[in-house]
C-alpha atoms as a PDB file:
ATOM      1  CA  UNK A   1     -19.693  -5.749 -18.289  1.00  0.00           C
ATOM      2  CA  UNK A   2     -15.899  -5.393 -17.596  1.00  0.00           C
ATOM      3  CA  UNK A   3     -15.289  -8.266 -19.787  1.00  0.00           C
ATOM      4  CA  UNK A   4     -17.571  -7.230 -22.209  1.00  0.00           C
ATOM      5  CA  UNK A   5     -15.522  -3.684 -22.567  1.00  0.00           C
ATOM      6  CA  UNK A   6     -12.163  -5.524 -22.868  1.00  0.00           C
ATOM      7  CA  UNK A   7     -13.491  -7.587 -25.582  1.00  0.00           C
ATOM      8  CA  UNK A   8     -14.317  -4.618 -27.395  1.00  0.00           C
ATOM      9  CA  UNK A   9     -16.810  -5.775 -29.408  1.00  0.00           C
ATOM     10  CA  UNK A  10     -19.119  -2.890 -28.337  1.00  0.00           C
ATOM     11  CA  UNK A  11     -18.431   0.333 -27.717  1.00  0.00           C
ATOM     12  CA  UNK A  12     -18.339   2.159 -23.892  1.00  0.00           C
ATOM     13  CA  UNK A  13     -21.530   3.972 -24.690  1.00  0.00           C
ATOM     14  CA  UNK A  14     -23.268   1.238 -26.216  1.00  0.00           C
ATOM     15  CA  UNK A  15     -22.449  -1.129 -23.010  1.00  0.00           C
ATOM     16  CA  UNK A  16     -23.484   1.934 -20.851  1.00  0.00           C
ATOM     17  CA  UNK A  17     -27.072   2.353 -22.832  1.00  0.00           C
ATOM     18  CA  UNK A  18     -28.013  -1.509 -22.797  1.00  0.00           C
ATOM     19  CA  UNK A  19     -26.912  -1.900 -19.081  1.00  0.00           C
ATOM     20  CA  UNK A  20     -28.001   1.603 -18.294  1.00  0.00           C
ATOM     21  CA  UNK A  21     -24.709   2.111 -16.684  1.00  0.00           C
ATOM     22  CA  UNK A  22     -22.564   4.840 -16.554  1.00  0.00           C
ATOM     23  CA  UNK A  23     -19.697   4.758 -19.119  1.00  0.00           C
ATOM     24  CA  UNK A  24     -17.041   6.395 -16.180  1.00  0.00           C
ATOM     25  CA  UNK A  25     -18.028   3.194 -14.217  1.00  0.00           C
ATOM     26  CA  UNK A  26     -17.780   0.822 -17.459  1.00  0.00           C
ATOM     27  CA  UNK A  27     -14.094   2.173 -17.747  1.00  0.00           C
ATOM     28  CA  UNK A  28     -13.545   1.972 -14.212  1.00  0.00           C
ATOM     29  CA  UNK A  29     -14.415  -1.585 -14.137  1.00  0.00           C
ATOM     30  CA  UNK A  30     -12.444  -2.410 -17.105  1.00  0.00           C
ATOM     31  CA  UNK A  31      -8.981  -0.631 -15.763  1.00  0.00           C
ATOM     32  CA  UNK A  32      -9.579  -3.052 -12.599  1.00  0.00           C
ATOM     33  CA  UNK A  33     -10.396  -6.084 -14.452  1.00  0.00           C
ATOM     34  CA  UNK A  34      -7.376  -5.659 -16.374  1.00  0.00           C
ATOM     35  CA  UNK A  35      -4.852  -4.609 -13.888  1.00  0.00           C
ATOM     36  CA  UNK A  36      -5.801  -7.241 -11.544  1.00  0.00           C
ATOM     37  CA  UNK A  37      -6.833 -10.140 -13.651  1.00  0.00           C
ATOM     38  CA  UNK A  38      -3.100 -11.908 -13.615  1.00  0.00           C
ATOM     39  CA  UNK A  39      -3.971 -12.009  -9.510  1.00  0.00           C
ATOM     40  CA  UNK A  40      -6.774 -14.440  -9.784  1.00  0.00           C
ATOM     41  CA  UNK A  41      -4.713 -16.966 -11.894  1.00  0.00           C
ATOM     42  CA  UNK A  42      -1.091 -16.522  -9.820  1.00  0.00           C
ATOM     43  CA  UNK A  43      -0.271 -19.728  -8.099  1.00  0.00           C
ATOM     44  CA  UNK A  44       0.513 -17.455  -4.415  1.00  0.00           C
ATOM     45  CA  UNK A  45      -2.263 -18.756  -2.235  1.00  0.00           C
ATOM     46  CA  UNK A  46      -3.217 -15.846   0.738  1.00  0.00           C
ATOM     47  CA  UNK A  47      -5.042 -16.622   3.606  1.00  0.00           C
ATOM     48  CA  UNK A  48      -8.345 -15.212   3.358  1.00  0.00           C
ATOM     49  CA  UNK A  49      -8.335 -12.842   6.234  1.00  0.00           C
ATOM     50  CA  UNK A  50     -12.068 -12.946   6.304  1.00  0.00           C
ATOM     51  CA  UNK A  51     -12.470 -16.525   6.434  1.00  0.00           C
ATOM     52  CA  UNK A  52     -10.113 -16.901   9.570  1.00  0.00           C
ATOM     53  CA  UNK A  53     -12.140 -14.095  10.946  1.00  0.00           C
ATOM     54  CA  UNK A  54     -15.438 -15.792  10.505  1.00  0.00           C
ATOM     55  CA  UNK A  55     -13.807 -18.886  12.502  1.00  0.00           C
ATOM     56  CA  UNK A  56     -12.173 -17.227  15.278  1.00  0.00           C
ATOM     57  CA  UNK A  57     -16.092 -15.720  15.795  1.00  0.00           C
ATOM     58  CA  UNK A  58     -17.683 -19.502  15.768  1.00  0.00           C
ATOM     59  CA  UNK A  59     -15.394 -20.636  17.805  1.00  0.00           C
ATOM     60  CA  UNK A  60     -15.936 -17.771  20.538  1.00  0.00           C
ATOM     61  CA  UNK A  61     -19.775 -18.153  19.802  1.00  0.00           C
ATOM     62  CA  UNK A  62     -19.253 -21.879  21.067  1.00  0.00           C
ATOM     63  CA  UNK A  63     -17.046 -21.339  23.596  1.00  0.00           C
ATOM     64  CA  UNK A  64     -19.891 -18.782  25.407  1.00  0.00           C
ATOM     65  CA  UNK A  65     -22.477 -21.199  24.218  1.00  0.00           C
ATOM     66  CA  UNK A  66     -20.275 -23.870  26.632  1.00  0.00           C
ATOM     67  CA  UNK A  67     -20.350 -21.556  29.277  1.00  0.00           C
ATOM     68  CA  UNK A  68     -23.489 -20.674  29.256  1.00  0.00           C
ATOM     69  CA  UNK A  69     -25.397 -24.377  29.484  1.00  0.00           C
ATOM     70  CA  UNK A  70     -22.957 -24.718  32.154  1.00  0.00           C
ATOM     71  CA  UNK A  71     -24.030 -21.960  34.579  1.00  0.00           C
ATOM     72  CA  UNK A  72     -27.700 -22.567  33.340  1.00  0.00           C
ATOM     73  CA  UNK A  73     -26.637 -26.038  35.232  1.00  0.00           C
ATOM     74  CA  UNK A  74     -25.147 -24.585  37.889  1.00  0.00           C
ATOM     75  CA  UNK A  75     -28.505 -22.400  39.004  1.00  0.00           C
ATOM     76  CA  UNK A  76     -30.629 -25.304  38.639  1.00  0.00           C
END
């Protein structure tokens, strides 16, 4: 819808009818699509903090797994 506002081609409250949407939130998406768009196409590459976060939890979810076939092994 955001790029369907920037394109103009319909009005706000047209957009807002067919996708039974509120116009506030049309313009809203539009004022974000267009003050942010130049960030998906810059060349800066940022870690994605919730990718690393999603690692550092498998990584603790197989460390415990470790330790936990070992002490089932050690009661046996």
């Amino acid at each position: 819808m955001a790029l369907e506002a920037v394109q103009e081609r319909e009005t706000i409250e047209s957009l807002s009818k067919k996708h039974e949407v509120h116009p506030n939130q049309i313009l809203r998406w539009k004022k974000e699509l267009t003050e942010n768009s130049s960030k998906v196409f810059s060349s800066e590459t940022k870690p994605d903090k919730s990718a690393q976060l999603i690692d550092e939890l498998y990584k603790q979810i197989g460390q415990l797994q470790v330790d936990n076939d070992f002490l089932k092994k050690k009661l046996t």
